[in-house]
N, C-alpha and C. Protein backbone atom coordinates (compact mmCIF):
# COMPACT_ATOMS: atom_id res chain seq x y z
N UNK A 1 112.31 228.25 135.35
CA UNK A 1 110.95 228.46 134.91
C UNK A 1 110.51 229.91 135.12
N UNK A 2 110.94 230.58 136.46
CA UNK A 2 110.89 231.68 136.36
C UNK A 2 111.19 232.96 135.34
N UNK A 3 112.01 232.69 134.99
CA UNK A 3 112.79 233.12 133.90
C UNK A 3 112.11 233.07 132.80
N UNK A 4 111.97 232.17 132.42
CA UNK A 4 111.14 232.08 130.92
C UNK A 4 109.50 232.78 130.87
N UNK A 5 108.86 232.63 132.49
CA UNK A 5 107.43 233.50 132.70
C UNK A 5 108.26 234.85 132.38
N UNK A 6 109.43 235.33 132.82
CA UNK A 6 109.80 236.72 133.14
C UNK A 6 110.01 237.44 131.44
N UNK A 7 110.49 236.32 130.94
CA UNK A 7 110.65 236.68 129.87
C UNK A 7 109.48 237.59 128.37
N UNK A 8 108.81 236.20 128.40
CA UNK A 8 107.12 235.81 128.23
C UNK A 8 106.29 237.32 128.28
N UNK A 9 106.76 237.63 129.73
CA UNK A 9 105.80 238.76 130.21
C UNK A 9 106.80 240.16 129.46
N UNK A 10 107.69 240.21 129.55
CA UNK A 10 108.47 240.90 128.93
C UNK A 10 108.61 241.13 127.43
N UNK A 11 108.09 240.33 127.11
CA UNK A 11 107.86 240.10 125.70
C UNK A 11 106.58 240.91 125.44
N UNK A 12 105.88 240.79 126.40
CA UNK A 12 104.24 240.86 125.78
C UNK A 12 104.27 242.33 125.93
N UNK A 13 105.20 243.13 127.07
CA UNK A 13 104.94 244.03 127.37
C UNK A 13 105.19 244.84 126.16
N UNK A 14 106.91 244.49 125.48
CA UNK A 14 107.28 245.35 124.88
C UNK A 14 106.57 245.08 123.25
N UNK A 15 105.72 244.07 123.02
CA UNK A 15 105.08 244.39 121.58
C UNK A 15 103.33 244.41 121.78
N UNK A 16 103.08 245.16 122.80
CA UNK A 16 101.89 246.03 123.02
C UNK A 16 101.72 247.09 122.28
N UNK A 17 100.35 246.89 121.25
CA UNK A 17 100.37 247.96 120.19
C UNK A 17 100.79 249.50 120.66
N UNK A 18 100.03 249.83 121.85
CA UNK A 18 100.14 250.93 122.43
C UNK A 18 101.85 251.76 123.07
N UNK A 19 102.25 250.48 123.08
CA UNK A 19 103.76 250.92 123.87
C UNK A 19 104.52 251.11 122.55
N UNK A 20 104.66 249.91 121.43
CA UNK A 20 105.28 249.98 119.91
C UNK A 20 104.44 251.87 119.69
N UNK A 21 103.66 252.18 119.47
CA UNK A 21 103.01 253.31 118.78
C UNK A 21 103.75 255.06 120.02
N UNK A 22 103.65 254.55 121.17
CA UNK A 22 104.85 255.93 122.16
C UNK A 22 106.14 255.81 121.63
N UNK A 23 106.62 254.83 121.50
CA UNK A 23 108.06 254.54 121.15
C UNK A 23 108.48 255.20 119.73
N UNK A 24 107.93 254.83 118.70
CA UNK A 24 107.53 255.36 117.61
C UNK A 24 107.46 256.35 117.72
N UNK A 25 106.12 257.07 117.94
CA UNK A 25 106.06 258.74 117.93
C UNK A 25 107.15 259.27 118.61
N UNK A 26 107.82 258.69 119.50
CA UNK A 26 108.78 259.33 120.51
C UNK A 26 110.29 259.44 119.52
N UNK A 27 110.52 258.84 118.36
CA UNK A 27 111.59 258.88 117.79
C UNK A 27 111.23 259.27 115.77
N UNK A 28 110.21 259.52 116.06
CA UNK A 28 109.49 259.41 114.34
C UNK A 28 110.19 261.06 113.64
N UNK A 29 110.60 261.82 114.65
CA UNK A 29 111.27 262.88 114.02
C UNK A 29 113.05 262.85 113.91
N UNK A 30 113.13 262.30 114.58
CA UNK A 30 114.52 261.38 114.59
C UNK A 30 114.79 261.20 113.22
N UNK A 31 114.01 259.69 113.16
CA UNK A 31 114.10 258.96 112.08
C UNK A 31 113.82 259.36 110.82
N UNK A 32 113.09 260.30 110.52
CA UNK A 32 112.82 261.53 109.89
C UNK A 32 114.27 261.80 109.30
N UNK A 33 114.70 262.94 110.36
CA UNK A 33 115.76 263.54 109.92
C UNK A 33 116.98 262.92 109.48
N UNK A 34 117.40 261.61 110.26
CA UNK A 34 118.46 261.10 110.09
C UNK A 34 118.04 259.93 108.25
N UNK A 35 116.94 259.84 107.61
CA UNK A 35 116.06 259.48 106.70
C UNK A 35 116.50 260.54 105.71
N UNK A 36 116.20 261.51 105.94
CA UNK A 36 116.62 263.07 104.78
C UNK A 36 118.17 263.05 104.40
N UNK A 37 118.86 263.14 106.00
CA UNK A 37 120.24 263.28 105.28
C UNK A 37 120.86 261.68 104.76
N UNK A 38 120.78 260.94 104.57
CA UNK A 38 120.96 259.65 103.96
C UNK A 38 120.55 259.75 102.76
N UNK A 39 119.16 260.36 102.41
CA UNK A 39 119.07 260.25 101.21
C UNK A 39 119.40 261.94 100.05
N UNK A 40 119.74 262.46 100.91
CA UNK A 40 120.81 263.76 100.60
C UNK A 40 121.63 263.66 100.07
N UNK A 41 122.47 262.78 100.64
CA UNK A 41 124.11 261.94 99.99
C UNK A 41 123.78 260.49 98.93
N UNK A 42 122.54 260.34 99.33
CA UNK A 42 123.00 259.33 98.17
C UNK A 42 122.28 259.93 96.96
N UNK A 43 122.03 260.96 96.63
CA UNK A 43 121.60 261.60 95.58
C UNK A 43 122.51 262.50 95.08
N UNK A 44 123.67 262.53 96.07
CA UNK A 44 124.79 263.85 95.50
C UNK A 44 125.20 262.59 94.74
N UNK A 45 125.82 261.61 95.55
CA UNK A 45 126.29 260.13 95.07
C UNK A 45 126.12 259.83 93.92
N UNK A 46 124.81 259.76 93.59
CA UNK A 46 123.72 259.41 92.02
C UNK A 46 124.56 260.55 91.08
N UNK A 47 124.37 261.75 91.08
CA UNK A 47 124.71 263.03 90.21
C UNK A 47 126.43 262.97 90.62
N UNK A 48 126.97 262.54 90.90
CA UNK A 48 128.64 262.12 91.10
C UNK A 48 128.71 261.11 89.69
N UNK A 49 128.01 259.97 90.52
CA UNK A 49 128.69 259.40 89.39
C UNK A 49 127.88 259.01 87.73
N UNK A 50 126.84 259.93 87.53
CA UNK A 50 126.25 260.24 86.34
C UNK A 50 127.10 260.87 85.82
N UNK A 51 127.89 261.95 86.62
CA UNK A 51 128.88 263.00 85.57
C UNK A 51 129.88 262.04 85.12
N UNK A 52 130.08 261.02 85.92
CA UNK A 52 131.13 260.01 85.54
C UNK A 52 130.91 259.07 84.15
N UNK A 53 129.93 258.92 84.57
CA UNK A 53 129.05 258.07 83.15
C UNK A 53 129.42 258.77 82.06
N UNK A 54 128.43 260.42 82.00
CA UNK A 54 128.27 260.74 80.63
C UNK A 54 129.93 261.61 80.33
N UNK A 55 130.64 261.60 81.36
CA UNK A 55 132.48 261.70 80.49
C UNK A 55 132.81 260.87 79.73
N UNK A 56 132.20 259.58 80.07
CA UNK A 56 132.70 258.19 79.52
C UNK A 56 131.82 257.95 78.93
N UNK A 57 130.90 258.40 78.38
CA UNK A 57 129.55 258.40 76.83
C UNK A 57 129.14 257.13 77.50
N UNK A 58 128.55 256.92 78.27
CA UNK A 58 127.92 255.69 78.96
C UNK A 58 126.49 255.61 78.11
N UNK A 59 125.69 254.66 76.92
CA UNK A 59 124.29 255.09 77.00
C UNK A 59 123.69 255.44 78.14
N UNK A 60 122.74 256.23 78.03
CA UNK A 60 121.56 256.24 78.95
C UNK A 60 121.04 254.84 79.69
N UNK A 61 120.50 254.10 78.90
CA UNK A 61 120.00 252.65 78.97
C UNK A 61 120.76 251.73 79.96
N UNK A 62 122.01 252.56 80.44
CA UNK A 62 123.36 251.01 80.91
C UNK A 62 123.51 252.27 82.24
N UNK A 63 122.75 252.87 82.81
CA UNK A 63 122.58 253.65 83.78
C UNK A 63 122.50 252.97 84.74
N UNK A 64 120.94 252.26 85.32
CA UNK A 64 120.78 251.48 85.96
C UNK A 64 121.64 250.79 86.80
N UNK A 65 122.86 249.72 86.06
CA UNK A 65 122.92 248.91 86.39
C UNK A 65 124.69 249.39 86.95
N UNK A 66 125.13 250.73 86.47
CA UNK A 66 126.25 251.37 86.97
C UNK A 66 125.66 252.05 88.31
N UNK A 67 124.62 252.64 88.33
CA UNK A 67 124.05 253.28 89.46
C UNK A 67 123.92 252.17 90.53
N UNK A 68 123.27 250.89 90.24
CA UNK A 68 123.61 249.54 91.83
C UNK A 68 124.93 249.64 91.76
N UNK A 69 125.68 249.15 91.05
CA UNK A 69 127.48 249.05 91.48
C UNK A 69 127.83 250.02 92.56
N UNK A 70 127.43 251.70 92.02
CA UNK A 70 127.87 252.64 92.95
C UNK A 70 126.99 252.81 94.46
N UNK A 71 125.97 252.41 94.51
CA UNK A 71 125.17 252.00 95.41
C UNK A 71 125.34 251.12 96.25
N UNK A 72 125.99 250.18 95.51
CA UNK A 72 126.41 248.78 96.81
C UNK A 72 127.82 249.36 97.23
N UNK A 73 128.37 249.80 96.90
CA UNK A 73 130.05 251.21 97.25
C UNK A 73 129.42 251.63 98.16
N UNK A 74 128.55 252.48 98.09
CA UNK A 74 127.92 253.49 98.95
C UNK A 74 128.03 252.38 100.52
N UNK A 75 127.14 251.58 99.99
CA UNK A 75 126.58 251.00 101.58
C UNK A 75 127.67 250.32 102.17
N UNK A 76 128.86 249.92 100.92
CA UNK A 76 129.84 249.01 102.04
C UNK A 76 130.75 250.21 102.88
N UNK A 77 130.37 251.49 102.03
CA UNK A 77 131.59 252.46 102.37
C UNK A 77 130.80 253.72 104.25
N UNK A 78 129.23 253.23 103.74
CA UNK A 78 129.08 254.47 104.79
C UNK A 78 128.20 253.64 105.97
N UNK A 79 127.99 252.51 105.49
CA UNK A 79 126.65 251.29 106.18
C UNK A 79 127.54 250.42 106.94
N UNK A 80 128.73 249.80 106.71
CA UNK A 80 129.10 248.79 107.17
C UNK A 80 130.72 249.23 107.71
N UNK A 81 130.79 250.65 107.66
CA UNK A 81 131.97 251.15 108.72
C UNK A 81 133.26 250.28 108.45
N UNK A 82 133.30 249.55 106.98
CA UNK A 82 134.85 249.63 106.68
C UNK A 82 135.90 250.75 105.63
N UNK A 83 137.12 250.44 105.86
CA UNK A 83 137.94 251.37 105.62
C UNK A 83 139.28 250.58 105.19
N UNK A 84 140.05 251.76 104.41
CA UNK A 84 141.71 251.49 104.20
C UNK A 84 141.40 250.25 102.86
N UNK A 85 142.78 249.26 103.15
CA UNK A 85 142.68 248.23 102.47
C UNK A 85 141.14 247.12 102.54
N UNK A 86 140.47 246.91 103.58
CA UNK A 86 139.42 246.01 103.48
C UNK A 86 138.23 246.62 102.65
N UNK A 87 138.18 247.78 102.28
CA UNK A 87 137.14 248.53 101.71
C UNK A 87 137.91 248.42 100.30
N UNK A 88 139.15 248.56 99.94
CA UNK A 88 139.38 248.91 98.25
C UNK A 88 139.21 246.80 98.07
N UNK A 89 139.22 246.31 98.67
CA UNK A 89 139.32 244.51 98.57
C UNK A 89 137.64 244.61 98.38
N UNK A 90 136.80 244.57 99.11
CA UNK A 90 135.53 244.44 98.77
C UNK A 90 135.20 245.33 97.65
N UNK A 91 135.65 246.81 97.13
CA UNK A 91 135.50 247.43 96.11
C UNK A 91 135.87 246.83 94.92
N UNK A 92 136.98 245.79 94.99
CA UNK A 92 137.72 245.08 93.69
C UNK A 92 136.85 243.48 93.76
N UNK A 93 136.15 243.28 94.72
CA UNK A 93 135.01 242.08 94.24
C UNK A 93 133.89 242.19 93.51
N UNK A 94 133.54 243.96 94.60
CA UNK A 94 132.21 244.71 93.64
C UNK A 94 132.73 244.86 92.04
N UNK A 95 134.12 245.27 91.67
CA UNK A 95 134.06 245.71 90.01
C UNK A 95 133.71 244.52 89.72
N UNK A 96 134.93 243.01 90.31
CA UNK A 96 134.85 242.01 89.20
C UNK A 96 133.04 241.59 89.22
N UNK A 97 132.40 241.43 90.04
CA UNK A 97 130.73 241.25 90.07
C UNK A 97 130.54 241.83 88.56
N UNK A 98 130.33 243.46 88.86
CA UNK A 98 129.63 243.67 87.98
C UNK A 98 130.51 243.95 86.58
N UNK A 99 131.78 243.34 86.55
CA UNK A 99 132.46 243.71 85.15
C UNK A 99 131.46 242.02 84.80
N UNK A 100 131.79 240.59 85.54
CA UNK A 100 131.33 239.90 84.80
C UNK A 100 129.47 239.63 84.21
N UNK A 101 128.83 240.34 85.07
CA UNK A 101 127.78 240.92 84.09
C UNK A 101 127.38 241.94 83.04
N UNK A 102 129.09 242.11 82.66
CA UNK A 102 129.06 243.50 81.45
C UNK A 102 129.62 244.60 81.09
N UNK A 103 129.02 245.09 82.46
CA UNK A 103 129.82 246.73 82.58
C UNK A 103 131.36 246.28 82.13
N UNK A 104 131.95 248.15 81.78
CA UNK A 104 132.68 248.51 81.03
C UNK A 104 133.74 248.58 82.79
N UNK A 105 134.72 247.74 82.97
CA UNK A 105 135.66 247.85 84.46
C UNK A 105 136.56 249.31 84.27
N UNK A 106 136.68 249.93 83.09
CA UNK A 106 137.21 251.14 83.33
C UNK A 106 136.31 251.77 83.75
N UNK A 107 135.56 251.55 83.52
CA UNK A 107 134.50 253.04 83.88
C UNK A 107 134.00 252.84 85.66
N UNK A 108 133.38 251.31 85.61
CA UNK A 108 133.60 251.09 86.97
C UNK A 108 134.64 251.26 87.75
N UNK A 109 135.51 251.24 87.54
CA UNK A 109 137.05 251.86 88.13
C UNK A 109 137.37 253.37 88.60
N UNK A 110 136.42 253.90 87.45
CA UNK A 110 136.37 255.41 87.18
C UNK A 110 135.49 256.25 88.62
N UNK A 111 134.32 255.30 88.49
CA UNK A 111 133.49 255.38 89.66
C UNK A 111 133.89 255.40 90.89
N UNK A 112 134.35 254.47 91.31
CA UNK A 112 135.32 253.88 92.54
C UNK A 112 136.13 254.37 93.10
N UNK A 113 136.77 255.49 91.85
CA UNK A 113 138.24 256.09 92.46
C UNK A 113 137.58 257.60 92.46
N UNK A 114 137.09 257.78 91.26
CA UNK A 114 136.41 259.32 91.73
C UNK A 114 135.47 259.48 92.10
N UNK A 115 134.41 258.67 92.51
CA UNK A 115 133.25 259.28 93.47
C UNK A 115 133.46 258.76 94.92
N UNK A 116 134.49 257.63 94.96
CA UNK A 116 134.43 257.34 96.39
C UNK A 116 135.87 257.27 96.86
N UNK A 117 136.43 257.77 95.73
CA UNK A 117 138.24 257.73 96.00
C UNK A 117 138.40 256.17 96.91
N UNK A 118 138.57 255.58 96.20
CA UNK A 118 138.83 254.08 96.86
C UNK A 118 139.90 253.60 95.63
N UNK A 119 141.03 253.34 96.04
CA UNK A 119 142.19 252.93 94.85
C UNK A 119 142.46 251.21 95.07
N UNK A 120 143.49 250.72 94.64
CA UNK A 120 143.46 249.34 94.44
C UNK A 120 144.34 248.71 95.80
N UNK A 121 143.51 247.67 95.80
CA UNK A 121 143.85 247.01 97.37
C UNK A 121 145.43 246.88 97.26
């Protein structure tokens, strides 16, 4: 029973508007910076694989939906800290995904190997 008061109180302490709002300010330039360079790279990322697109006369219009493909790459490749073979295996689930909603799998292929150099499992 103790335990669970200890807890309780522990609880209350740490989602006190005032303590959430030090904590915060105490890391808000942090989060800031480490916020900028994330979205630094995923904008080189974006203009990577646009040049990829318009080699491969991609319409404009079918942008979108090549830009998530390379986006969900992105996050399995820099978010979720895999590598080697388990990264080109989840990269070859991401093509078949989005080949069977459409996209052109060479070009998604194209993406894969030259903006994130990831080759076949």
């Amino acid at each position: 029973m103790k335990d669970l008061k200890r807890r309780a109180n522990a609880y209350r302490i740490k989602t006190n508007p005032e303590r959430v709002k030090q904590t915060l300010e105490a890391q808000i330039d942090d989060m800031r910076s480490r916020y900028e360079i994330v979205m630094e790279k995923i904008s080189t990322m974006e203009s990577e694989v646009k040049a990829v697109l318009n080699e491969n006369g991609v319409s404009s219009i079918l942008y979108v939906p090549y830009l998530n493909f390379a986006r969900q790459l992105w996050k399995l490749s820099n978010q979720q800290e895999i590598s080697g073979r388990s990264l080109a295996m989840a990269a070859k689930v991401l093509l078949d995904k989005w080949t069977a909603r459409g996209l052109n799998p060479d070009i998604l292929t194209a993406i894969r190997y030259q903006v994130f150099n990831i080759g076949e499992p």
